[in-house]
Protein backbone atom coordinates (compact mmCIF):
# COMPACT_ATOMS: atom_id res chain seq x y z
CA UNK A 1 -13.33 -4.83 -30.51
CA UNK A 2 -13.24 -2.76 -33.86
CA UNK A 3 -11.41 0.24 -34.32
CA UNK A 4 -14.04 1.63 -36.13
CA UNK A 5 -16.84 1.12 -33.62
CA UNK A 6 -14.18 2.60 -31.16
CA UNK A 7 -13.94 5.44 -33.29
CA UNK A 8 -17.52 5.89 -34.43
CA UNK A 9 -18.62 6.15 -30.24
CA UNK A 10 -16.19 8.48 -29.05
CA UNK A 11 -17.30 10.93 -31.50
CA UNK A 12 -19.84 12.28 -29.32
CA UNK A 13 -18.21 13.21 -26.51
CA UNK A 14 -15.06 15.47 -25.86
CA UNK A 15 -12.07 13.99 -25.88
CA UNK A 16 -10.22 13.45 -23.71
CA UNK A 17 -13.13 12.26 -21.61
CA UNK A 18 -14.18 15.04 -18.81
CA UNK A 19 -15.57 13.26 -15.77
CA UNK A 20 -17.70 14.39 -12.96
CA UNK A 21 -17.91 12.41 -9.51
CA UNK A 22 -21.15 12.70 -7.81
CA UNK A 23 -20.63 12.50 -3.94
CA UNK A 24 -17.00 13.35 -2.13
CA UNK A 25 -17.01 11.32 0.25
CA UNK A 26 -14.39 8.38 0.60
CA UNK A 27 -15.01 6.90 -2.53
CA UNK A 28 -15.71 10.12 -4.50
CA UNK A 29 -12.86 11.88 -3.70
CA UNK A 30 -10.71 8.51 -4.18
CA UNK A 31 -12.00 8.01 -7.34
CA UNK A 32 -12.16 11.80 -8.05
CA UNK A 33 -8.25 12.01 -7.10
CA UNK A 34 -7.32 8.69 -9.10
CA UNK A 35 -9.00 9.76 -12.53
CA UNK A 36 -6.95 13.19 -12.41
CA UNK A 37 -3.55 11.03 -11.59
CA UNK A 38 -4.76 9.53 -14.62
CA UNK A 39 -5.09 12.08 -17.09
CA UNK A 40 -8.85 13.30 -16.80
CA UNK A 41 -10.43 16.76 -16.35
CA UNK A 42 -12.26 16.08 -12.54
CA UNK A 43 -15.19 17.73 -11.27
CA UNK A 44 -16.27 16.74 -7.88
CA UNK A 45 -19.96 17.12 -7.25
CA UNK A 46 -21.37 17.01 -3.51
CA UNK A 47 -24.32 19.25 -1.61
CA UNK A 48 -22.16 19.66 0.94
CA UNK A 49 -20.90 23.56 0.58
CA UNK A 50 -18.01 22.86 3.79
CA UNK A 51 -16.92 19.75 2.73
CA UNK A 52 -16.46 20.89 -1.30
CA UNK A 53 -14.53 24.55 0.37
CA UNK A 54 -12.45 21.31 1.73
CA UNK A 55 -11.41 19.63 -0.75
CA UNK A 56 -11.09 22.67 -3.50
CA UNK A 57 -8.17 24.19 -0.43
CA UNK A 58 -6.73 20.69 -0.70
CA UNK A 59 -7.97 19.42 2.37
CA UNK A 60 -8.83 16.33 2.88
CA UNK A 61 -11.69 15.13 5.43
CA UNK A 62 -10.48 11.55 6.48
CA UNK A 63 -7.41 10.10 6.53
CA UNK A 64 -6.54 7.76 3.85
CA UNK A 65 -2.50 6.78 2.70
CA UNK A 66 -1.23 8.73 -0.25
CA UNK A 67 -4.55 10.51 -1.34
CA UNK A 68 -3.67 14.29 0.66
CA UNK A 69 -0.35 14.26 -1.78
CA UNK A 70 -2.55 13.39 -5.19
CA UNK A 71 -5.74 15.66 -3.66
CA UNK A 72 -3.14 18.87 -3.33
CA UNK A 73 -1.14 17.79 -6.53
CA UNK A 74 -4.15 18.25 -8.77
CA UNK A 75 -6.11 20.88 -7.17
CA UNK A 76 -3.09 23.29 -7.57
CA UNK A 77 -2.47 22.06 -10.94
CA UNK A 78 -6.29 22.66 -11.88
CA UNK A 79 -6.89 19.14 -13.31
CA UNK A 80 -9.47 18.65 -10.65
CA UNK A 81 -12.29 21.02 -9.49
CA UNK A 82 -15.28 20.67 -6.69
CA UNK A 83 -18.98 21.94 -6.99
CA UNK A 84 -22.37 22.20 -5.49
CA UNK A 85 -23.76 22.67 -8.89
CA UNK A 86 -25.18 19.70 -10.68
CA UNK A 87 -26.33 22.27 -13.25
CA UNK A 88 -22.42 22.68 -13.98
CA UNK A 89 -21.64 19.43 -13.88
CA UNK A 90 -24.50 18.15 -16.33
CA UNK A 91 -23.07 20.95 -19.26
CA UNK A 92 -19.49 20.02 -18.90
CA UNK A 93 -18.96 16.16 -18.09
CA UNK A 94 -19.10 13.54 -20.64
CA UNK A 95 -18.61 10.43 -17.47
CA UNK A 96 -20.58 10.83 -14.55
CA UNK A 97 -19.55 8.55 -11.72
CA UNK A 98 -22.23 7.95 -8.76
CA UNK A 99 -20.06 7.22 -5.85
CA UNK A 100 -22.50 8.13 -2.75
CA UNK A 101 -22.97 6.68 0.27
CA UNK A 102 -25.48 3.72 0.99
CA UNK A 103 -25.53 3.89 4.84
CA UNK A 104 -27.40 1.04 6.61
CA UNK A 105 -31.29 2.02 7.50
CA UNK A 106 -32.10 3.44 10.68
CA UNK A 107 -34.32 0.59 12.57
CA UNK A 108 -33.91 -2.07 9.31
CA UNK A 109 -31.32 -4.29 8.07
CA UNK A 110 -31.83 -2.56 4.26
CA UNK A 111 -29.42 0.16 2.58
CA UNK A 112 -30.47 3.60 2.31
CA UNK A 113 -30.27 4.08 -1.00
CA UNK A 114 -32.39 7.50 -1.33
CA UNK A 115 -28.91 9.24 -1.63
CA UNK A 116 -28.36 7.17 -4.88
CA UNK A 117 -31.82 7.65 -6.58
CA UNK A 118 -31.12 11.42 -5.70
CA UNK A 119 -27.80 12.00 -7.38
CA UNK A 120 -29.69 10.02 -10.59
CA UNK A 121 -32.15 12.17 -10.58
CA UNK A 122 -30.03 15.56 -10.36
CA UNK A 123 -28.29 14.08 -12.90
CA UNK A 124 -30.66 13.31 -15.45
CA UNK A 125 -32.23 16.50 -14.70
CA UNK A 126 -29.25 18.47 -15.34
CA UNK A 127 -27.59 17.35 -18.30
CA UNK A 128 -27.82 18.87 -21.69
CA UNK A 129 -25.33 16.20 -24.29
CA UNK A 130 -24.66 13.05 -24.73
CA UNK A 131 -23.60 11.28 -21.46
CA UNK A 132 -22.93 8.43 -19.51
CA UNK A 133 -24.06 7.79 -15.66
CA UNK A 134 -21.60 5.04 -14.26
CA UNK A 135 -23.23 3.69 -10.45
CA UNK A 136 -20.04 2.80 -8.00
CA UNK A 137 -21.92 2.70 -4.59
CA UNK A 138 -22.89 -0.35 -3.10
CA UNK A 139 -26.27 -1.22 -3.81
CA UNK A 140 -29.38 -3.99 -3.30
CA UNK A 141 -29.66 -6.35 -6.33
CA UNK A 142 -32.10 -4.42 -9.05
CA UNK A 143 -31.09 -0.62 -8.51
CA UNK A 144 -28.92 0.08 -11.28
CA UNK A 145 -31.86 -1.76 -13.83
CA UNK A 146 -34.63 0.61 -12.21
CA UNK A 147 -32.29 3.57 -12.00
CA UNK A 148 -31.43 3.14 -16.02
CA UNK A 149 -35.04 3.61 -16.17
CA UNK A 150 -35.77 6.74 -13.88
CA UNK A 151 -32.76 8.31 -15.77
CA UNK A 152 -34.55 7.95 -19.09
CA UNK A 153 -37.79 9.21 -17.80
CA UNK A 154 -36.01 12.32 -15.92
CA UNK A 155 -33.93 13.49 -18.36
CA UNK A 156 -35.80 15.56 -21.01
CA UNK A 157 -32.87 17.73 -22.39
CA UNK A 158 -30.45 17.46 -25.26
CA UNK A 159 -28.24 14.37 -25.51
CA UNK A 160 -28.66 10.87 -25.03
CA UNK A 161 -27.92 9.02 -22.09
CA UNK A 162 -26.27 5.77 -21.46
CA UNK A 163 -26.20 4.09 -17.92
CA UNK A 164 -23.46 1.67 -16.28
CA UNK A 165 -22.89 -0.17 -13.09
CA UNK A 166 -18.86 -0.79 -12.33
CA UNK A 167 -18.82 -1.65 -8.05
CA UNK A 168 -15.59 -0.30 -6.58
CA UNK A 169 -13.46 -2.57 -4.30
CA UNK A 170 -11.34 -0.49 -2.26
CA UNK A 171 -9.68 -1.56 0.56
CA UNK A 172 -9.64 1.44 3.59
CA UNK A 173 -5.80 2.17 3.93
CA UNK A 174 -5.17 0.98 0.49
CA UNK A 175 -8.09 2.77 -1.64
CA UNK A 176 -5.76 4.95 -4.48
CA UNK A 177 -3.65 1.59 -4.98
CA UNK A 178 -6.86 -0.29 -5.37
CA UNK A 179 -8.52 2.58 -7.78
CA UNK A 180 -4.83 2.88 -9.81
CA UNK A 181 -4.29 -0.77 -10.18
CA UNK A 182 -7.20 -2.94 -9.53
CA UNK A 183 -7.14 -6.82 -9.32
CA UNK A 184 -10.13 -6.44 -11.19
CA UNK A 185 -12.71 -4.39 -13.17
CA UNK A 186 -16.19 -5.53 -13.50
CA UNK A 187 -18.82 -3.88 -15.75
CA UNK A 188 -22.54 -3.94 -15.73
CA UNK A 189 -24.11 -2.83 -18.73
CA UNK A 190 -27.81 -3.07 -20.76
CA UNK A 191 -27.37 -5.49 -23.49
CA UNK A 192 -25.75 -4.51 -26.23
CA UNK A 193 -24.54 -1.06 -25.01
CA UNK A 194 -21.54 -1.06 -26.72
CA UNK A 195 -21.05 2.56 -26.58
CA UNK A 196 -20.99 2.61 -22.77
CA UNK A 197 -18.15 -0.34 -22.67
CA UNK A 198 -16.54 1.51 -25.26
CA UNK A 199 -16.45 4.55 -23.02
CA UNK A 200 -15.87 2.75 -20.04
CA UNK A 201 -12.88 1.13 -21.60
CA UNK A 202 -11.30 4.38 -22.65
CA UNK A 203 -11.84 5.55 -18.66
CA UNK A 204 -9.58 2.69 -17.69
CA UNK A 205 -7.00 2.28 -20.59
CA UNK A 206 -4.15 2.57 -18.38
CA UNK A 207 -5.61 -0.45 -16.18
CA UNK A 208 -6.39 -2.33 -19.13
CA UNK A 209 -2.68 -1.30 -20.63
CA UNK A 210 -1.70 -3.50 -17.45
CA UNK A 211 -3.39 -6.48 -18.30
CA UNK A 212 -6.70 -5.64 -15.30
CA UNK A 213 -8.85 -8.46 -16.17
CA UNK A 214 -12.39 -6.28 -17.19
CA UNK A 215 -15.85 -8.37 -16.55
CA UNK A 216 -18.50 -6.82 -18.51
CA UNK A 217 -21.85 -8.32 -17.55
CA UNK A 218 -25.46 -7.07 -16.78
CA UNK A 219 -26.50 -5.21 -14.32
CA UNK A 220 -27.64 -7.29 -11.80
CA UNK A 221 -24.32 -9.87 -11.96
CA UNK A 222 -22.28 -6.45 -11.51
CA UNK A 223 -24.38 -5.49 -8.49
CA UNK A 224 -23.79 -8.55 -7.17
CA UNK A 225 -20.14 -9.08 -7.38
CA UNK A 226 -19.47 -6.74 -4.67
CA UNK A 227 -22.14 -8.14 -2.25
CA UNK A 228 -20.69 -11.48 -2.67
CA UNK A 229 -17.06 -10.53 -2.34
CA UNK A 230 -18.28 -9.03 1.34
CA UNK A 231 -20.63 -11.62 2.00
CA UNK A 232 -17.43 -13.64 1.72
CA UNK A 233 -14.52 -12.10 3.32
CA UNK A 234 -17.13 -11.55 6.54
CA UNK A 235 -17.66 -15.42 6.47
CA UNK A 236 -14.11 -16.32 6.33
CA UNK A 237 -13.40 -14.19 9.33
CA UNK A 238 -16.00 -15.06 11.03
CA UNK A 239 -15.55 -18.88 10.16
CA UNK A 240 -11.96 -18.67 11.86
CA UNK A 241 -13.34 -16.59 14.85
CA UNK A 242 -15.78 -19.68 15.73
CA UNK A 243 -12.92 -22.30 15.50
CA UNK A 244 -11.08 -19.57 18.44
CA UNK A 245 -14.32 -20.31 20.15
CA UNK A 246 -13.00 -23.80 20.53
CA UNK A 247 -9.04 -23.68 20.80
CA UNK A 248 -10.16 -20.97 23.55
CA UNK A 249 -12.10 -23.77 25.21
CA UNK A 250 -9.80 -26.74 24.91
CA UNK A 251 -6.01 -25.06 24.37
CA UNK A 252 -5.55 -24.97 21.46
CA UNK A 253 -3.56 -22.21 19.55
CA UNK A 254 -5.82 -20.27 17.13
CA UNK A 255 -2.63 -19.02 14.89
CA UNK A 256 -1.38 -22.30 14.62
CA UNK A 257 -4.40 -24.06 13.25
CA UNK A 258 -4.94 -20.41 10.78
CA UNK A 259 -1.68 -21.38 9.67
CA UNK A 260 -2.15 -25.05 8.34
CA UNK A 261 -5.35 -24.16 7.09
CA UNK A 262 -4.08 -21.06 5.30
CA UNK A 263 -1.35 -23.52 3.32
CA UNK A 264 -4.06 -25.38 1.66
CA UNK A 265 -4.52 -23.30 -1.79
CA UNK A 266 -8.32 -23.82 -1.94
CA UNK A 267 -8.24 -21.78 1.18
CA UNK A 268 -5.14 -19.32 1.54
CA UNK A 269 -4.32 -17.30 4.48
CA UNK A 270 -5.76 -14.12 4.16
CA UNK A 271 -8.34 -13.25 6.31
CA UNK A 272 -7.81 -16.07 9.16
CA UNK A 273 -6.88 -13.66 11.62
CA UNK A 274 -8.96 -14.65 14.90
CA UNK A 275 -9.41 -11.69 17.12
CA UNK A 276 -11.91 -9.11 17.91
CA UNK A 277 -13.90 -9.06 14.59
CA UNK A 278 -15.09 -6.74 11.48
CA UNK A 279 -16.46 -3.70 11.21
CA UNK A 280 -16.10 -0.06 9.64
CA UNK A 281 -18.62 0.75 6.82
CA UNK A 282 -18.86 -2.11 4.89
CA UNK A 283 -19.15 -5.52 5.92
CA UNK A 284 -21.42 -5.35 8.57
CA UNK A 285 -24.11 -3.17 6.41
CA UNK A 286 -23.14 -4.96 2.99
CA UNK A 287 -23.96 -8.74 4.68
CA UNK A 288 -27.05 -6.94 6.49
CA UNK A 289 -28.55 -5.33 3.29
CA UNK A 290 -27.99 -8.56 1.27
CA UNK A 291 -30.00 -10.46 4.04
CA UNK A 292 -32.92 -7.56 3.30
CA UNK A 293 -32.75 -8.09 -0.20
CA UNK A 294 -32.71 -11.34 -0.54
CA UNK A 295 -35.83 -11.25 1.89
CA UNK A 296 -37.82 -9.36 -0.36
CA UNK A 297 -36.96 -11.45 -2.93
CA UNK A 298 -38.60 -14.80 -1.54
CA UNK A 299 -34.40 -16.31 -0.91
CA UNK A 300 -34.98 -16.16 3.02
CA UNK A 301 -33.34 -19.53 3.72
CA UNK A 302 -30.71 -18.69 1.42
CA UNK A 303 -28.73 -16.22 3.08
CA UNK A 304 -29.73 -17.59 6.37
CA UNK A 305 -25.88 -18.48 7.39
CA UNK A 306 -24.78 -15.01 6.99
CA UNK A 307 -27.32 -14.16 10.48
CA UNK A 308 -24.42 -16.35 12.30
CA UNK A 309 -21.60 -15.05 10.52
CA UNK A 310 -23.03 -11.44 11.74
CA UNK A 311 -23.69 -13.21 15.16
CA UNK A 312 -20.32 -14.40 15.43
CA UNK A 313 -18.65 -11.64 14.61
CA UNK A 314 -20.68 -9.50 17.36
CA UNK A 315 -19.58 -12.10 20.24
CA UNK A 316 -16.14 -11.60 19.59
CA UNK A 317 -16.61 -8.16 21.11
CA UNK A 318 -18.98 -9.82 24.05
CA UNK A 319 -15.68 -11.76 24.73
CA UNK A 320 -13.24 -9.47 24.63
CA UNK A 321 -14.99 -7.60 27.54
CA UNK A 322 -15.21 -11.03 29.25
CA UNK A 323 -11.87 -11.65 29.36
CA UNK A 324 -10.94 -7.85 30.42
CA UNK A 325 -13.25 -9.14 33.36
CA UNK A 326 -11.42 -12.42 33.68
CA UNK A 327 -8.46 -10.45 34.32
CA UNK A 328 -9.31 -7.52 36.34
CA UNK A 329 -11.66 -9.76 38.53
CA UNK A 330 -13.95 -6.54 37.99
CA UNK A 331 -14.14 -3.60 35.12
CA UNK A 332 -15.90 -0.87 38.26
CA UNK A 333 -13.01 0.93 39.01
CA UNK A 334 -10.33 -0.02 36.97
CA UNK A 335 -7.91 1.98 34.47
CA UNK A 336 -7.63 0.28 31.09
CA UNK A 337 -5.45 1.37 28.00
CA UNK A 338 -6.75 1.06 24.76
CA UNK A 339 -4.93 0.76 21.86
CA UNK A 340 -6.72 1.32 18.64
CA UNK A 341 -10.38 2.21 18.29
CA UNK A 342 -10.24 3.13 14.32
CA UNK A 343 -11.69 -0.39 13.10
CA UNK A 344 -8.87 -1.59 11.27
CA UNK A 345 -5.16 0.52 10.47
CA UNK A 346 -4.61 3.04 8.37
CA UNK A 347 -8.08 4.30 8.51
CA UNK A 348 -9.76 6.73 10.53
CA UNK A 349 -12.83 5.67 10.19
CA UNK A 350 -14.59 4.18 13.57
CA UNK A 351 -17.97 2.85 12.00
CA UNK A 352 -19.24 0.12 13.41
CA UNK A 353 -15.77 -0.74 14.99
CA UNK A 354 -15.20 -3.26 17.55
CA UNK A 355 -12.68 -1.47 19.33
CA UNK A 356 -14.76 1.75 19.86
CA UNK A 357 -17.49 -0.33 20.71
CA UNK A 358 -15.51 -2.57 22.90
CA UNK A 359 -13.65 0.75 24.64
CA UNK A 360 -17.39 1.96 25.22
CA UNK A 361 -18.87 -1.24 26.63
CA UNK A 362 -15.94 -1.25 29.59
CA UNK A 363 -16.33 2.20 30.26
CA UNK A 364 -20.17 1.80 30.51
CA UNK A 365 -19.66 -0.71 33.41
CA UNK A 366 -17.44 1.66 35.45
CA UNK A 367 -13.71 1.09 34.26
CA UNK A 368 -11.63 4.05 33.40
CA UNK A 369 -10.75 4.50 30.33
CA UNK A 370 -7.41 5.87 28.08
CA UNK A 371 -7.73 5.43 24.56
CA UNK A 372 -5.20 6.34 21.60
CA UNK A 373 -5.23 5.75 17.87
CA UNK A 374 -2.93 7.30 15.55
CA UNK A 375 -5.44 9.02 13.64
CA UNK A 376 -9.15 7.69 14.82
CA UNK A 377 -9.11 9.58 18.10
CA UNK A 378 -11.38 12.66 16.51
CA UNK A 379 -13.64 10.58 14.97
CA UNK A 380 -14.35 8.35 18.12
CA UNK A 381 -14.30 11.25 20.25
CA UNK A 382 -17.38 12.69 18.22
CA UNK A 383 -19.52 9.42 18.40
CA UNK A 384 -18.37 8.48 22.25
CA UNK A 385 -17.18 11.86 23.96
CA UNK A 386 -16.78 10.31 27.28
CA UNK A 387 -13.77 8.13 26.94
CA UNK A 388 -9.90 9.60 27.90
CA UNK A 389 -8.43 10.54 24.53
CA UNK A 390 -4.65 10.69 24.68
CA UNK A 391 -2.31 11.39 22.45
CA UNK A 392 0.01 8.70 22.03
CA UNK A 393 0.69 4.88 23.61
CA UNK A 394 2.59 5.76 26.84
CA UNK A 395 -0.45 8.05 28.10
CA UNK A 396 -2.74 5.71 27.28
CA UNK A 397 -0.52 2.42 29.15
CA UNK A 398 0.41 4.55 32.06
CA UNK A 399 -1.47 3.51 35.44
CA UNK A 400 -3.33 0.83 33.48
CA UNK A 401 -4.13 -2.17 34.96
CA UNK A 402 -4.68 -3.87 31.74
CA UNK A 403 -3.86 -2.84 28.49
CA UNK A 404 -5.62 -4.13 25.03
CA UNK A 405 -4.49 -4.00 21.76
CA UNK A 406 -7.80 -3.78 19.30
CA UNK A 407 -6.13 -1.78 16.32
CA UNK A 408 -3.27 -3.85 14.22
CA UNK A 409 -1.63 0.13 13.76
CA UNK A 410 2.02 -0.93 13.46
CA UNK A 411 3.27 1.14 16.52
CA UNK A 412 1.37 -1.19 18.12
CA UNK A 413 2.55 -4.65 16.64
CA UNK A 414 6.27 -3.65 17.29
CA UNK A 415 5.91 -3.16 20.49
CA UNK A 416 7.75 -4.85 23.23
CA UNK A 417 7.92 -5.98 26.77
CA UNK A 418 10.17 -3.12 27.51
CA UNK A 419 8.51 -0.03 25.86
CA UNK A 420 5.56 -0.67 28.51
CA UNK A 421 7.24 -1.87 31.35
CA UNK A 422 7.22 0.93 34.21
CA UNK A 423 4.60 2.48 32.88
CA UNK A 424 1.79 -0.30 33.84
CA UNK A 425 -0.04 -1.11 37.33
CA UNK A 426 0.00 -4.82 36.17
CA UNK A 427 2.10 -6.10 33.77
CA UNK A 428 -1.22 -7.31 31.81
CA UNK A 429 -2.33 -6.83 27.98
CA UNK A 430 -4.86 -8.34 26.21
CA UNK A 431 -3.83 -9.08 22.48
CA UNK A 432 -7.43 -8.88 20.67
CA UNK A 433 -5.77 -9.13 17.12
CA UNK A 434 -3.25 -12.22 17.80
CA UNK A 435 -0.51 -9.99 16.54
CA UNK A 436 2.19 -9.77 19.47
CA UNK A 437 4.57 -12.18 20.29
CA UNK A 438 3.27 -14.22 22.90
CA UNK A 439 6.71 -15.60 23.73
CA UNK A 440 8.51 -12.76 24.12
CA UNK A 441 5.90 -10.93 26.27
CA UNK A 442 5.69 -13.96 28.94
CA UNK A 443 9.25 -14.43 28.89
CA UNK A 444 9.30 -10.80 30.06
CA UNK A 445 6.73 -11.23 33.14
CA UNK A 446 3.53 -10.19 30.86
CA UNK A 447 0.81 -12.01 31.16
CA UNK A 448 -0.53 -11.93 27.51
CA UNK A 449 -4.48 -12.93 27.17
CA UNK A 450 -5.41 -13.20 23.70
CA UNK A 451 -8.65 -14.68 21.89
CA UNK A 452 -8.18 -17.99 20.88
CA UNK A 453 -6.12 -19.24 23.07
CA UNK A 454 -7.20 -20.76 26.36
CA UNK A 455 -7.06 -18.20 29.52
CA UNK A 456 -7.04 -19.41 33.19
CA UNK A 457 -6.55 -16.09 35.35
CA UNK A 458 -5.48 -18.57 38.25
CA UNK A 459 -2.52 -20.60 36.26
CA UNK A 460 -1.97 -17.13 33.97
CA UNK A 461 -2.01 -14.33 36.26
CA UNK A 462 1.82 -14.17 36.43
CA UNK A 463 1.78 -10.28 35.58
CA UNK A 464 -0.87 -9.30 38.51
CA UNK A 465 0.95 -6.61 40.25
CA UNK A 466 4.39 -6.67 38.53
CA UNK A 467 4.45 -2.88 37.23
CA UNK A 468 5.08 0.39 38.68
């Protein structure tokens, strides 16, 4: 790119770049945090008067790794701000990140994406220079194209407007070192909006210092990159959770045959782990709200595997209550510790998470149940009140008949034979994330059901009994 035409398009705008975030929830505030650890002048924008008081004290509303420190580093130092005002935020930003939610319809496979068209709108409404909207929520193939156009036909002030689409990618538990250093950047743009990449490439200078790779494409390509990146990971799981269907019926050993797959390059490791399945708040809606959009578009058949990948994924949760039946010989009556219910570690988020949902389903057919997480107690608590919240491992193993891990939280994976022992009715646990040492647990008296591998209460049941 020319100097000059780098030049010539910041011109317009103040500089450095002030941004504005639109929506504070877990990817606003991220991203919010991020761009004042890089530099920027933040304003945080949300309707939400409690959770903006919040954030402005420092406060975070979810647990997330290393974001509290960077939230209370640049609140105090004034580098970023919150507001309810859109009006504000229209005069003062030059970058105007969209970053709300997308949640999955109520009744319908489609995303709700009236929270999107809303913040657009306010937007284009309220702003009075030369600007530039940047989309970051997840959306159906075609929004960002027809939202370029509402913001043209909204916004009747001073200023002209440019529009981008750049999808985020963060990983829950790993979200600031995804938004700081990204594997990758990806760019949706009209054609030949060189001022927005321009813009957009002044945003992420530091990324770009460190050699991100940046796709700039159109809209709809950009849109779909993070669809597709979903659409796959979900598969992948869900591909290795049907081949635990089998080693579960013949004996094989899941983790071995991940393994030797997972050495092959064209495949690679990551994401092979067989156990209770995905969830949380985007891979279940994301593969759902593809399947509706690709629906409406006439592509039926073409999206038709992901139904069994979502199918798949759900009977991993039928079996894990199965086999807590296997082992109890009934689930009326008994005590079962839980660990984990956030839906994967370092999170606190329990959307859509097979552990709440499998903690639920056993307490729903008469068991009694302890539960602990490290941090997704609250949040579990709030969307299923009735289960026994304690407060750390021990309370949660003590009389249990069973105990199952469903949360990879590493308390949890360093555990051994020895921190439980005494505490248990039966020496009995249920490894739903293949992430204990089998060995070392039988070798100890456990008997150690896990998915994937072949269970036969009457050869297995070493453990029945061998507690407290």
């Amino acid at each position: 790119m020319k100097v000059t035409a780098y030049r010539t398009s910041l011109r317009r705008f103040t500089v450095p770049l002030r941004i504005t975030v639109i929506g504070t929830g877990y990817l606003g505030a991220t991203h919010a945090a991020c761009m004042a650890e890089l530099g920027f002048e933040v304003l945080g924008v949300d309707i939400d008067e409690r959770k903006i008081e919040m954030l402005a004290a420092g406060e975070l509303p979810f647990h997330e790794p290393g974001l509290p420190e960077l939230l209370k580093k640049h609140t105090q130092s004034g580098r970023l701000r919150f507001t309810t005002s859109f009006e504000e935020a229209g005069a003062w930003g030059d970058v105007h990140f969209i970053g709300v939610g997308t949640p999955q319809k109520p009744g319908g496979y489609g995303a709700d994406i009236r929270y999107v068209d809303a913040a657009a709108t306010s937007l284009a409404e309220n702003i009075t220079k030369d600007a530039l909207i940047v989309g970051k929520s997840t959306v159906p193939v075609g929004t960002a194209r027809r939202l370029a156009t509402l913001v043209q036909e909204r916004h009747t002030g001073p200023g002209r407007i440019s529009f981008a689409w750049n999808p985020e990618f963060l990983r829950e538990g790993f979200a600031v070192k995804d938004t700081l250093t990204p594997d990758r950047l990806v760019i949706g743009l009209a054609e030949g909006d060189l001022d927005a990449e321009v813009i957009l490439r002044e945003v992420y200078a530091s990324q770009l210092a460190a050699e991100t790779p940046m796709i700039v494409t159109d809209y709809e390509t950009a849109e779909l990159v993070k669809v597709a990146a979903n659409a796959f990971l979900a598969t992948k799981i869900s591909f290795i959770n049907a081949f635990s269907e089998v080693t579960e019926s013949v004996g094989g050993d899941i983790r071995t045959l991940a393994d030797a797959i997972g050495h092959d390059a064209r495949i690679g490791r990551r994401f092979l782990n067989a156990g209770v399945g995905f969830g949380g708040g985007c891979l279940p809606k994301d593969i759902r709200a593809l399947q509706a959009r690709v629906s409406e578009l006439g592509l039926d058949r073409t999206m038709r595997f992901l139904t069994e990948v979502d199918e798949i994924n759900l009977r991993r949760r039928d079996r894990v209550v199965s086999l807590a039946e296997e082992v109890l010989g009934r689930l009326n009556g008994a005590t079962v510790g839980i660990l984990g219910v956030a839906f994967k570690p370092d999170s606190d988020d329990v959307r859509d998470s097979p552990a709440l949902d499998v903690a639920a389903r056993l307490f729903n057919s008469g068991a009694d149940v302890n539960v602990y997480d490290p941090q997704g107690n609250a949040n579990a608590a709030k969307r299923f009140p009735r289960l026994n919240y304690v407060d750390s491992y021990v309370a949660a193993a003590t009389g249990a008949q069973v105990v199952m891990l469903l949360t990879e939280w590493k308390e949890f994976k360093e555990l051994h034979p020895e921190d439980l022992d005494g505490l248990v009715q039966n020496k009995v646990i249920i490894d739903g994330r293949n992430v204990l040492n089998v060995r070392e647990w039988e070798d100890a008296g456990w008997t150690v059901a896990a998915l994937g591998r072949k269970f036969d209460p009457a050869r297995d049941m070493v453990g029945l009994n061998a507690g407290v």
